[in-house]
PDB file of N, CA and C in Angstrom:
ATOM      1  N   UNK A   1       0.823  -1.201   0.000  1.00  0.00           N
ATOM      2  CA  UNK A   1       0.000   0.000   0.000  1.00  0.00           C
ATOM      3  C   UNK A   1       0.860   1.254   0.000  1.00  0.00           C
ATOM      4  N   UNK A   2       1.815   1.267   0.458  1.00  0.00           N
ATOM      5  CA  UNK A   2       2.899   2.502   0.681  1.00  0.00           C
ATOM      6  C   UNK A   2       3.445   2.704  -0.550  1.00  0.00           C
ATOM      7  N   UNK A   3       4.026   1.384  -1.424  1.00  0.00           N
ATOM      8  CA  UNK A   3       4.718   1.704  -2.370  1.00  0.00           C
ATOM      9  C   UNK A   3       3.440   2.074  -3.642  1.00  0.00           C
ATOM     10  N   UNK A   4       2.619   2.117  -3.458  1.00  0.00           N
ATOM     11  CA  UNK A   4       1.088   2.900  -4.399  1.00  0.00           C
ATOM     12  C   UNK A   4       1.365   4.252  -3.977  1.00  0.00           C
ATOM     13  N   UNK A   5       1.000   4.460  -2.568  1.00  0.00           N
ATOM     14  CA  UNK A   5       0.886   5.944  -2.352  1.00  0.00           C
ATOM     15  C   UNK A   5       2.118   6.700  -2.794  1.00  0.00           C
ATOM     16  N   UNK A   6       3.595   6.496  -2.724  1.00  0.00           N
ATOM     17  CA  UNK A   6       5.024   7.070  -2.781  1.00  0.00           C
ATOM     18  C   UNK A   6       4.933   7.207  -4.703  1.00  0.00           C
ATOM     19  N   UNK A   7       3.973   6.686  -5.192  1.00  0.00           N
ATOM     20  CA  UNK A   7       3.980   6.915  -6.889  1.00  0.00           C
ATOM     21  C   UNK A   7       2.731   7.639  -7.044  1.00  0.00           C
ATOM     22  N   UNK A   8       1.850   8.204  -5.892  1.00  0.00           N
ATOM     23  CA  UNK A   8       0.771   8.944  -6.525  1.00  0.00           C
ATOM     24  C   UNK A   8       1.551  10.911  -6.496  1.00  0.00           C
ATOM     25  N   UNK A   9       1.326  11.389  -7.285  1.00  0.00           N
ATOM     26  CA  UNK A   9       1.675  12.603  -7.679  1.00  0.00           C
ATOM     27  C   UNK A   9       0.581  13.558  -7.340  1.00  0.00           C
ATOM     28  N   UNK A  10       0.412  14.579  -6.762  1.00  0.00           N
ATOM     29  CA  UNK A  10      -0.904  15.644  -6.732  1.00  0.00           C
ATOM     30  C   UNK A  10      -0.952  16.309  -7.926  1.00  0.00           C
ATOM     31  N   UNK A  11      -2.350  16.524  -8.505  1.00  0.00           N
ATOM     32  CA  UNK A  11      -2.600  16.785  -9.584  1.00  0.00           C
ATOM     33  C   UNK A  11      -1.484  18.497  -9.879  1.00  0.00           C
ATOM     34  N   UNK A  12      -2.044  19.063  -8.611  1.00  0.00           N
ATOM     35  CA  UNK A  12      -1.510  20.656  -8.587  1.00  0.00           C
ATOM     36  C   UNK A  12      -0.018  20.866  -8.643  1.00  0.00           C
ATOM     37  N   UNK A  13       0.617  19.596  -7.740  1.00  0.00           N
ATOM     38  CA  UNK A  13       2.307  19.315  -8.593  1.00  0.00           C
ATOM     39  C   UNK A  13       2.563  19.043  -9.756  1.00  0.00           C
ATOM     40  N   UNK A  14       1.846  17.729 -10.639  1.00  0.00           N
ATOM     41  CA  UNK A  14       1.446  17.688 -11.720  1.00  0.00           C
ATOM     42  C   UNK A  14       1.909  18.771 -12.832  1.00  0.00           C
ATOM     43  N   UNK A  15       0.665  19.775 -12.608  1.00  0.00           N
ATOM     44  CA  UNK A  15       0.281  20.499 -13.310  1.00  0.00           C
ATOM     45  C   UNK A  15       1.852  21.862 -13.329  1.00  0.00           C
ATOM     46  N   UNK A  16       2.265  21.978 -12.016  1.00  0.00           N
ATOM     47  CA  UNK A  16       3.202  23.069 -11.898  1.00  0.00           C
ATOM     48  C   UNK A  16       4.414  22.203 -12.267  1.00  0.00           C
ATOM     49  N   UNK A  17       4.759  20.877 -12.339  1.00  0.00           N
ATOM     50  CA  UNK A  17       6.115  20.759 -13.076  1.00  0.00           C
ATOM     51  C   UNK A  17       5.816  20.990 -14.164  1.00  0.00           C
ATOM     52  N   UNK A  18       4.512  21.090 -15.133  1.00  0.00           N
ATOM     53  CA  UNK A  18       4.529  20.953 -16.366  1.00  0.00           C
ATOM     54  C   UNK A  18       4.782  22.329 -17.294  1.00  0.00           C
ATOM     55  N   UNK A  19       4.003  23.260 -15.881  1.00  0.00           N
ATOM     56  CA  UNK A  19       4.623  24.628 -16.331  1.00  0.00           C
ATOM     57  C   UNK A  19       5.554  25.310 -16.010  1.00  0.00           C
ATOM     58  N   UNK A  20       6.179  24.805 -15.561  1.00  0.00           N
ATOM     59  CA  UNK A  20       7.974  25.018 -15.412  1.00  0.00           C
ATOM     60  C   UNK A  20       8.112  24.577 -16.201  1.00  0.00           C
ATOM     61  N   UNK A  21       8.025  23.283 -16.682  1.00  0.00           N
ATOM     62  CA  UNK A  21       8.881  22.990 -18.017  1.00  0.00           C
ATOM     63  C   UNK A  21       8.701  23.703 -19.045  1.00  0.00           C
ATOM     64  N   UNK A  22       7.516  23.654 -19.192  1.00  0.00           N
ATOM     65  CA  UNK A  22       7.227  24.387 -20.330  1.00  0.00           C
ATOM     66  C   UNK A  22       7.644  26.125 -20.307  1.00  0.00           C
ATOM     67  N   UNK A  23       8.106  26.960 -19.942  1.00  0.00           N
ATOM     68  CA  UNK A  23       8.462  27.784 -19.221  1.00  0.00           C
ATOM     69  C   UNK A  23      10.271  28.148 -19.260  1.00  0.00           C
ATOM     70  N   UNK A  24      10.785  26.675 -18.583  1.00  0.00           N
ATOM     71  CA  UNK A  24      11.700  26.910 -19.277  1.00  0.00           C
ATOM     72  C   UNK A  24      12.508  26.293 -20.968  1.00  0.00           C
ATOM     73  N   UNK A  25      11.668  25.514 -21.061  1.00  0.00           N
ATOM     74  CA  UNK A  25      11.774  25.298 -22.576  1.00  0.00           C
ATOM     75  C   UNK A  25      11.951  26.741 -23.621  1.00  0.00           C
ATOM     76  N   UNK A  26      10.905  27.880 -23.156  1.00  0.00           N
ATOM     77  CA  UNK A  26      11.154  28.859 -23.654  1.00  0.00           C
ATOM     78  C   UNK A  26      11.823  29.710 -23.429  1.00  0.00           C
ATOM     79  N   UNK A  27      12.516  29.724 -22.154  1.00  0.00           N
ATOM     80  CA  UNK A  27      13.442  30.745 -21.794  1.00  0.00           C
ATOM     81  C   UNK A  27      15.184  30.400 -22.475  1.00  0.00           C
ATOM     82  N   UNK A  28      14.937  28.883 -22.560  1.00  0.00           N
ATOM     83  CA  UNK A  28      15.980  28.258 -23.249  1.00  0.00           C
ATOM     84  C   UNK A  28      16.461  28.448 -23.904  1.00  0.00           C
ATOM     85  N   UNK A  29      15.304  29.358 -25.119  1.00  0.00           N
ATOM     86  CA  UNK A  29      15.587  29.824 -26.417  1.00  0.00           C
ATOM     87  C   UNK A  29      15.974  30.867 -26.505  1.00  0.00           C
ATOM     88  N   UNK A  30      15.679  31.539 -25.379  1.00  0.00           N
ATOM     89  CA  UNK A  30      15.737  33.369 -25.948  1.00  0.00           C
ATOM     90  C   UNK A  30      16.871  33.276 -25.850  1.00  0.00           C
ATOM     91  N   UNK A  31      17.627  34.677 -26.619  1.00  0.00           N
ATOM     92  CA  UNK A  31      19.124  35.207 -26.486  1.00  0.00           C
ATOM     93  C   UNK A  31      19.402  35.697 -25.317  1.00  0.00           C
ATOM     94  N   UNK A  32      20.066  36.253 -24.860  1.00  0.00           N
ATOM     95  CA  UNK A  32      20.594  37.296 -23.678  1.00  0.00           C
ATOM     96  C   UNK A  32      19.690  38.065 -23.174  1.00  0.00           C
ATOM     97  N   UNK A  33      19.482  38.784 -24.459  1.00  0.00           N
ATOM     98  CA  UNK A  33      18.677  40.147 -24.099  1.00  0.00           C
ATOM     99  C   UNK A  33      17.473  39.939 -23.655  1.00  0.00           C
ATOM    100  N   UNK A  34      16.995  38.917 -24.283  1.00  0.00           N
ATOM    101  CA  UNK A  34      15.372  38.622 -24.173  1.00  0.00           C
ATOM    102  C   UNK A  34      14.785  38.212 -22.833  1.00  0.00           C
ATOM    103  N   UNK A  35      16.428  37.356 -22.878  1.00  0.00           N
ATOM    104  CA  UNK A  35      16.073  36.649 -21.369  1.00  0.00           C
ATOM    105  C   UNK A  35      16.523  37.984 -20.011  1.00  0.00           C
ATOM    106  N   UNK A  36      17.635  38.878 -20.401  1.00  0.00           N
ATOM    107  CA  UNK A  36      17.152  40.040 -19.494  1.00  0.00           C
ATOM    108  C   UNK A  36      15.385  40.854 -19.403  1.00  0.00           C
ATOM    109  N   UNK A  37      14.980  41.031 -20.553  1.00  0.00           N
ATOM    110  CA  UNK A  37      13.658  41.623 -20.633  1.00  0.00           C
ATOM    111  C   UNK A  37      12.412  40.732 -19.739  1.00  0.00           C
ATOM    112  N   UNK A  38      13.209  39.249 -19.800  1.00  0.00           N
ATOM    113  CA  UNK A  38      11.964  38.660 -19.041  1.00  0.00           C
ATOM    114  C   UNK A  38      12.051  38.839 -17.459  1.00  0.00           C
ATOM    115  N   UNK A  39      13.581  38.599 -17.590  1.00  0.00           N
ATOM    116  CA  UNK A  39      14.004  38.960 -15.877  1.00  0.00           C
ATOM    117  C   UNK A  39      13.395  40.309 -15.498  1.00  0.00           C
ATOM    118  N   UNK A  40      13.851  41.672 -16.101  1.00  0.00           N
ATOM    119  CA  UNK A  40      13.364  43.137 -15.660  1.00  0.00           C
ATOM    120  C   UNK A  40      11.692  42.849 -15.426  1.00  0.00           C
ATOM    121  N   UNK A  41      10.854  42.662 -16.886  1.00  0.00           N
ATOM    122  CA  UNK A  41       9.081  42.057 -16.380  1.00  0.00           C
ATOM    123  C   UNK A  41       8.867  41.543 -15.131  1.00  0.00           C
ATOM    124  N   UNK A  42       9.831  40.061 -14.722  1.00  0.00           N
ATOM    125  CA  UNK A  42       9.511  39.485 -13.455  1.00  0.00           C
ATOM    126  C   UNK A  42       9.854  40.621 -12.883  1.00  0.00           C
ATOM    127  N   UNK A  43      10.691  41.396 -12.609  1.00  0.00           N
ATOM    128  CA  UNK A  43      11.223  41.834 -11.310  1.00  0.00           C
ATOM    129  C   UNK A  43       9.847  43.254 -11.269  1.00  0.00           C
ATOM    130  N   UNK A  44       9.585  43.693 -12.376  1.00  0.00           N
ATOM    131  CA  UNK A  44       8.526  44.819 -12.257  1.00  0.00           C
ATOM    132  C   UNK A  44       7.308  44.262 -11.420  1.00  0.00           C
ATOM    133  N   UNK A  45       6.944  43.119 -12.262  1.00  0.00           N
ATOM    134  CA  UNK A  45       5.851  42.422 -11.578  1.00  0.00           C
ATOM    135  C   UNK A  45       5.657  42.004  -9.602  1.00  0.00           C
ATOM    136  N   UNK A  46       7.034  41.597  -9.664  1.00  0.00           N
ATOM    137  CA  UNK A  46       7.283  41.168  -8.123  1.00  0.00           C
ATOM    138  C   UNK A  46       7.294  42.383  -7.478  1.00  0.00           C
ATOM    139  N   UNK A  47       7.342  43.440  -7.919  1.00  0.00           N
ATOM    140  CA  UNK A  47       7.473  44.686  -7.133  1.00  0.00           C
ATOM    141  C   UNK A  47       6.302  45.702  -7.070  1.00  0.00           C
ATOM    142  N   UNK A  48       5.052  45.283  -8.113  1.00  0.00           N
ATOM    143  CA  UNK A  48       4.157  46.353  -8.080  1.00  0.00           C
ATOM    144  C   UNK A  48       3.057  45.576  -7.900  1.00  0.00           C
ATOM    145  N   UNK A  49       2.548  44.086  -8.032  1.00  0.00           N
ATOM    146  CA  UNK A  49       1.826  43.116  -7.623  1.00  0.00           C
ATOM    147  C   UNK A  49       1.817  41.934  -6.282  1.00  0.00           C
ATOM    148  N   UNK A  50       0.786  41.667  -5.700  1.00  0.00           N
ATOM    149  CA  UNK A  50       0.693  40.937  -5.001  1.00  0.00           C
ATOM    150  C   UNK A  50       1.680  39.860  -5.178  1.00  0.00           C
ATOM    151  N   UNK A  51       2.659  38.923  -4.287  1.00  0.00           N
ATOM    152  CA  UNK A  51       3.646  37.985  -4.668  1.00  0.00           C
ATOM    153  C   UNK A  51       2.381  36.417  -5.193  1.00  0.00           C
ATOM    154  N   UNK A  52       2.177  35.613  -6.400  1.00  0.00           N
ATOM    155  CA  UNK A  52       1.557  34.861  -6.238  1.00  0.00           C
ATOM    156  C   UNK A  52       2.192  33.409  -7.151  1.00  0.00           C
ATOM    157  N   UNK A  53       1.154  32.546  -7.111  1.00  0.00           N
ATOM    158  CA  UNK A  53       2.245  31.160  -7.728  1.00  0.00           C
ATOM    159  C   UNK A  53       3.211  31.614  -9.114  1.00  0.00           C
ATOM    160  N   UNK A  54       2.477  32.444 -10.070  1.00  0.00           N
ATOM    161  CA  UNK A  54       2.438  32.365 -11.207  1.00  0.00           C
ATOM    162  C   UNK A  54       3.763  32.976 -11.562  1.00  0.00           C
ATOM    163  N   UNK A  55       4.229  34.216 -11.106  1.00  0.00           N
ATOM    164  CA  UNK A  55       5.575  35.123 -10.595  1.00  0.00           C
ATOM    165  C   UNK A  55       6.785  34.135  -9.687  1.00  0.00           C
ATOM    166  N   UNK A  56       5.719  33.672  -9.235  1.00  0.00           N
ATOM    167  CA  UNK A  56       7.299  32.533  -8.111  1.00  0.00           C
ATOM    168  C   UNK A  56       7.731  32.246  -9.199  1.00  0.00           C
ATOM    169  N   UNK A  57       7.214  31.166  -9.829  1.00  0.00           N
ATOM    170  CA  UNK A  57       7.191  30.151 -10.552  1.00  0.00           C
ATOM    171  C   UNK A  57       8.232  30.621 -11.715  1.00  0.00           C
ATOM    172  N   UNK A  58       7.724  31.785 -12.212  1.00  0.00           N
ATOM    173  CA  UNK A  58       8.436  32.532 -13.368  1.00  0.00           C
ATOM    174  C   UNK A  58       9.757  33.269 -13.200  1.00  0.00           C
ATOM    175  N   UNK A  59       9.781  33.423 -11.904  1.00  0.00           N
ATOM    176  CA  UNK A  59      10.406  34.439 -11.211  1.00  0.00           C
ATOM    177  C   UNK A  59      12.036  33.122 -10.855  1.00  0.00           C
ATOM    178  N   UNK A  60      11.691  32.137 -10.406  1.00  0.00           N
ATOM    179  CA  UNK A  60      12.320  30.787  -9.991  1.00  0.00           C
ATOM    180  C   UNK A  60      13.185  29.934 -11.289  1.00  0.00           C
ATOM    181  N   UNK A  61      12.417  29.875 -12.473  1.00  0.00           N
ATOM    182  CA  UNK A  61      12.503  29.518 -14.011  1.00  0.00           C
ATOM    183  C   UNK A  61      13.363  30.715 -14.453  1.00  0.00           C
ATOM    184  N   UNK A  62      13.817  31.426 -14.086  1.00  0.00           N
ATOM    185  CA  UNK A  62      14.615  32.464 -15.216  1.00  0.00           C
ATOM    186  C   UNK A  62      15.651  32.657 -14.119  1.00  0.00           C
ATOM    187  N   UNK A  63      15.867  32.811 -12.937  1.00  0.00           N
ATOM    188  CA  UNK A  63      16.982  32.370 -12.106  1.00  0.00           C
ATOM    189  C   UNK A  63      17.802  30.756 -12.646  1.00  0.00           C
ATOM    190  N   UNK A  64      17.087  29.915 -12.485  1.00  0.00           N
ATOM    191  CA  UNK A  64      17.422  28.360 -13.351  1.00  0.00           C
ATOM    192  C   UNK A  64      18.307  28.409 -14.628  1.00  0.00           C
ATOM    193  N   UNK A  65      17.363  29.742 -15.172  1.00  0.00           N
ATOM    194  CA  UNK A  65      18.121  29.510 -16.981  1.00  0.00           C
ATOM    195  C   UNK A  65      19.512  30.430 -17.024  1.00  0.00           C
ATOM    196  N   UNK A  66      19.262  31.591 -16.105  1.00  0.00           N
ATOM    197  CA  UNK A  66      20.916  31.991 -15.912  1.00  0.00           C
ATOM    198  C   UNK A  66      21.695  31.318 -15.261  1.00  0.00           C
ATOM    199  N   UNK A  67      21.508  30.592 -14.066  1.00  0.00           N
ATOM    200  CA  UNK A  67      22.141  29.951 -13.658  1.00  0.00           C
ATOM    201  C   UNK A  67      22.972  28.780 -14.659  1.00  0.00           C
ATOM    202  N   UNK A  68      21.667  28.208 -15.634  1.00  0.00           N
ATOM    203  CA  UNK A  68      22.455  27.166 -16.400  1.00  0.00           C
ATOM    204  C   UNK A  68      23.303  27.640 -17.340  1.00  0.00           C
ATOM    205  N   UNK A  69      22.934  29.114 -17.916  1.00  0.00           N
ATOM    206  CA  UNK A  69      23.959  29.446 -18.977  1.00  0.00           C
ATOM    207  C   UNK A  69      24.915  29.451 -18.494  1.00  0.00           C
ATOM    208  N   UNK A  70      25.217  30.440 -16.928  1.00  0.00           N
ATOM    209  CA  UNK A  70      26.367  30.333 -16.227  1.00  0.00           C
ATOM    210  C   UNK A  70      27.666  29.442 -16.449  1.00  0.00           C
ATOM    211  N   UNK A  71      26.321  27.922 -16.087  1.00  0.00           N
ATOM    212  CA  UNK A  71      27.358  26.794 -15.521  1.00  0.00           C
ATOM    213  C   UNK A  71      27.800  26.136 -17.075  1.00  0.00           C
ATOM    214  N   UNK A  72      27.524  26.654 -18.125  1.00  0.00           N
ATOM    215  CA  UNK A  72      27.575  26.426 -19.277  1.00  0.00           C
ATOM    216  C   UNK A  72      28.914  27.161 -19.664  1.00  0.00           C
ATOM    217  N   UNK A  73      28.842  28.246 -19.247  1.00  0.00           N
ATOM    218  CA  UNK A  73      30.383  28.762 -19.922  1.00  0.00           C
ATOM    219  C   UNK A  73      31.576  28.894 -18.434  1.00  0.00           C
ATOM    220  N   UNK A  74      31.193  28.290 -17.585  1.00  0.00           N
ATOM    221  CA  UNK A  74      31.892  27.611 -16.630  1.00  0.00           C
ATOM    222  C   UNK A  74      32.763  28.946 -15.911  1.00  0.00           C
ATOM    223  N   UNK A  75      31.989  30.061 -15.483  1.00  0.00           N
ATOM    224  CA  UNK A  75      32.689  31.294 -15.077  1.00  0.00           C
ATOM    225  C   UNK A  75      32.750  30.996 -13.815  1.00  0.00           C
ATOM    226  N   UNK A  76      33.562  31.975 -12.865  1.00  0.00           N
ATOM    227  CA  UNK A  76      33.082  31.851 -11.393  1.00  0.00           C
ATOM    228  C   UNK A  76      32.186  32.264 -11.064  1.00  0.00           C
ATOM    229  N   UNK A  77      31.206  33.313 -11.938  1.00  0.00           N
ATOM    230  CA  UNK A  77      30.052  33.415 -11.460  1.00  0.00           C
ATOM    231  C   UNK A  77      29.163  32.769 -11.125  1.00  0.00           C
ATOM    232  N   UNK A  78      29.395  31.154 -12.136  1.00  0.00           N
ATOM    233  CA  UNK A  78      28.140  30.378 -11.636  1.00  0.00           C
ATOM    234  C   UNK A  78      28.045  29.763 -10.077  1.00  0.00           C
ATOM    235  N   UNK A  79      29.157  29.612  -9.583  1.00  0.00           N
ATOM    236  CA  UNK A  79      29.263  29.123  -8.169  1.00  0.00           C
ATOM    237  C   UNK A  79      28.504  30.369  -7.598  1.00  0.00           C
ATOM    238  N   UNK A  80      28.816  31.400  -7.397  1.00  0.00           N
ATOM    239  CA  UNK A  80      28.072  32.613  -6.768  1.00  0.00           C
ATOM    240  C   UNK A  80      26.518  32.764  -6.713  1.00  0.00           C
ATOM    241  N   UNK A  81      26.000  32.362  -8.641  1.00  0.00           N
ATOM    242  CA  UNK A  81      24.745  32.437  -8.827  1.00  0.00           C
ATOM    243  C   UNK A  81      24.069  31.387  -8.278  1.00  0.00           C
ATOM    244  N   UNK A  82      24.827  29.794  -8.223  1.00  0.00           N
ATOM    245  CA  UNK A  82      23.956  28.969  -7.457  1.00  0.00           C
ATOM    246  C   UNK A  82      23.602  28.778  -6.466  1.00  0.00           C
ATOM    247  N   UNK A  83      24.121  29.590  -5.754  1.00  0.00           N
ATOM    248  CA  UNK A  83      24.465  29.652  -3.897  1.00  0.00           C
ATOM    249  C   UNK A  83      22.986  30.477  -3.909  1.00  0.00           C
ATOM    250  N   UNK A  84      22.882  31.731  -4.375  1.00  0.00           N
ATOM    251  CA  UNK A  84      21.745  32.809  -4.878  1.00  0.00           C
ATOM    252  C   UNK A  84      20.807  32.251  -5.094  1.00  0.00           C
ATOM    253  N   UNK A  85      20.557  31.534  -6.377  1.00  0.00           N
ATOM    254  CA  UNK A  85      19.425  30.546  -6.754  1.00  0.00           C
ATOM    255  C   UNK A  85      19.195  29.542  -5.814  1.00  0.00           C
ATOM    256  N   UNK A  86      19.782  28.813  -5.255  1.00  0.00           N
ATOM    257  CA  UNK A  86      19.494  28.055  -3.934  1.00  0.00           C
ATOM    258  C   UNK A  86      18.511  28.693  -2.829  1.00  0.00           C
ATOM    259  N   UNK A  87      19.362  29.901  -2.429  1.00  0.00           N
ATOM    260  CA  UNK A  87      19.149  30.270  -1.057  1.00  0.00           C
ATOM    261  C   UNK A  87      17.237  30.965  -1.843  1.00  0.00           C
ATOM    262  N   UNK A  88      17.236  31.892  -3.021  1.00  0.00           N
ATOM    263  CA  UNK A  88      15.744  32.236  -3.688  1.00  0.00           C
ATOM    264  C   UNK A  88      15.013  30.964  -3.672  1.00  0.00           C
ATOM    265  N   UNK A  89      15.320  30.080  -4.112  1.00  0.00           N
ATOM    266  CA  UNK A  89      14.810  28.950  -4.549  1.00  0.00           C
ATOM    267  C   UNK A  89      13.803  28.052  -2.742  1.00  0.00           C
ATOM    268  N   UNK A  90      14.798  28.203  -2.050  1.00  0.00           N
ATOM    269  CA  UNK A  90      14.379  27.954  -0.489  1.00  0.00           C
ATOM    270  C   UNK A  90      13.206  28.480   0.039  1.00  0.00           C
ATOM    271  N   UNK A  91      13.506  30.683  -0.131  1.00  0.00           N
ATOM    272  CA  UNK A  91      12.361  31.201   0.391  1.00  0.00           C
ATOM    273  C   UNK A  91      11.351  31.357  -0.910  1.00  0.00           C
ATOM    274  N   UNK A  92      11.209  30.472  -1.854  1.00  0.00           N
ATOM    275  CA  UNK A  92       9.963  30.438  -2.880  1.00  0.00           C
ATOM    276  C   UNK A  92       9.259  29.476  -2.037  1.00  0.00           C
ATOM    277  N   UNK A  93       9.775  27.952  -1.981  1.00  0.00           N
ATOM    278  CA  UNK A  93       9.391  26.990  -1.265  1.00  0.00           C
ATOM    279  C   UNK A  93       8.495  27.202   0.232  1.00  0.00           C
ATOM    280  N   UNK A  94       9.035  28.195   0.808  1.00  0.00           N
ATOM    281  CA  UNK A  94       8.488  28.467   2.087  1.00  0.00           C
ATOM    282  C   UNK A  94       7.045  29.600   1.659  1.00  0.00           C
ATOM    283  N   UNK A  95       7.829  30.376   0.630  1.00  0.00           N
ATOM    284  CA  UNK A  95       6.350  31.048   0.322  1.00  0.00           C
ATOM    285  C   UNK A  95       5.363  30.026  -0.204  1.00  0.00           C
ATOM    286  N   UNK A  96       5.371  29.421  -0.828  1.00  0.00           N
ATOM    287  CA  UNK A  96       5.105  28.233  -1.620  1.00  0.00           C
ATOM    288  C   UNK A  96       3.920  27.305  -0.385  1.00  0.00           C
ATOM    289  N   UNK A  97       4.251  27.352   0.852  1.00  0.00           N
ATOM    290  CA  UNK A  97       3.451  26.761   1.883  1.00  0.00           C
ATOM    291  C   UNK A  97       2.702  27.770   2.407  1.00  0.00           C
ATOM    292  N   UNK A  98       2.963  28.945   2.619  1.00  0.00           N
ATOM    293  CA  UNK A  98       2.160  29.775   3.072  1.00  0.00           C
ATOM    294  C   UNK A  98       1.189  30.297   1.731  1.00  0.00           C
ATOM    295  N   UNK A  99       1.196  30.197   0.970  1.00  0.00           N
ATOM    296  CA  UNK A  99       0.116  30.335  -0.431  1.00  0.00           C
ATOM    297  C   UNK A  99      -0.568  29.224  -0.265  1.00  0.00           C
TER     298      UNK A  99
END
């Protein structure tokens, strides 16, 4: 009976890995710039709107995709940025329970 329940998934997790993925599938693509323009949007948004899933979420996904370009051209920045993205990534999670 345990090993049933440890493979059931909640629909609402489900549904939010799918839009992360999908999410960052597209951030994947953009160039530099684009992907700054999405970052500045999130950051407008997080600053003049209520904090809610949809902004975490987006807000969490474009931290991820710099981070990976980072670790892609293997600077010291990426050690810096993942420590960053970690520690954001933590208080999303905690917001994440209180939502």
């Amino acid at each position: 009976m345990s090993m049933i329940k440890s493979n059931v998934l909640k629909l609402s997790d489900w549904k939010e890995f799918q839009e992360e993925k999908s999410l960052m599938k597209y951030l994947r693509v953009l160039n530099f710039h684009d992907l700054m323009t999405e970052a500045e949007q999130a950051l407008k948004e997080l600053n003049s709107n209520p904090i809610n899933k949809e902004i975490t979420l987006k807000s969490k996904s474009i931290l991820k995709e710099f981070s990976n370009r980072l670790k892609a051209d293997r600077d010291g920045f990426a050690g810096t940025l993942s420590v960053i993205s970690d520690s954001i990534e933590d208080k999303f999670g905690k917001l994440k329970e209180l939502l």
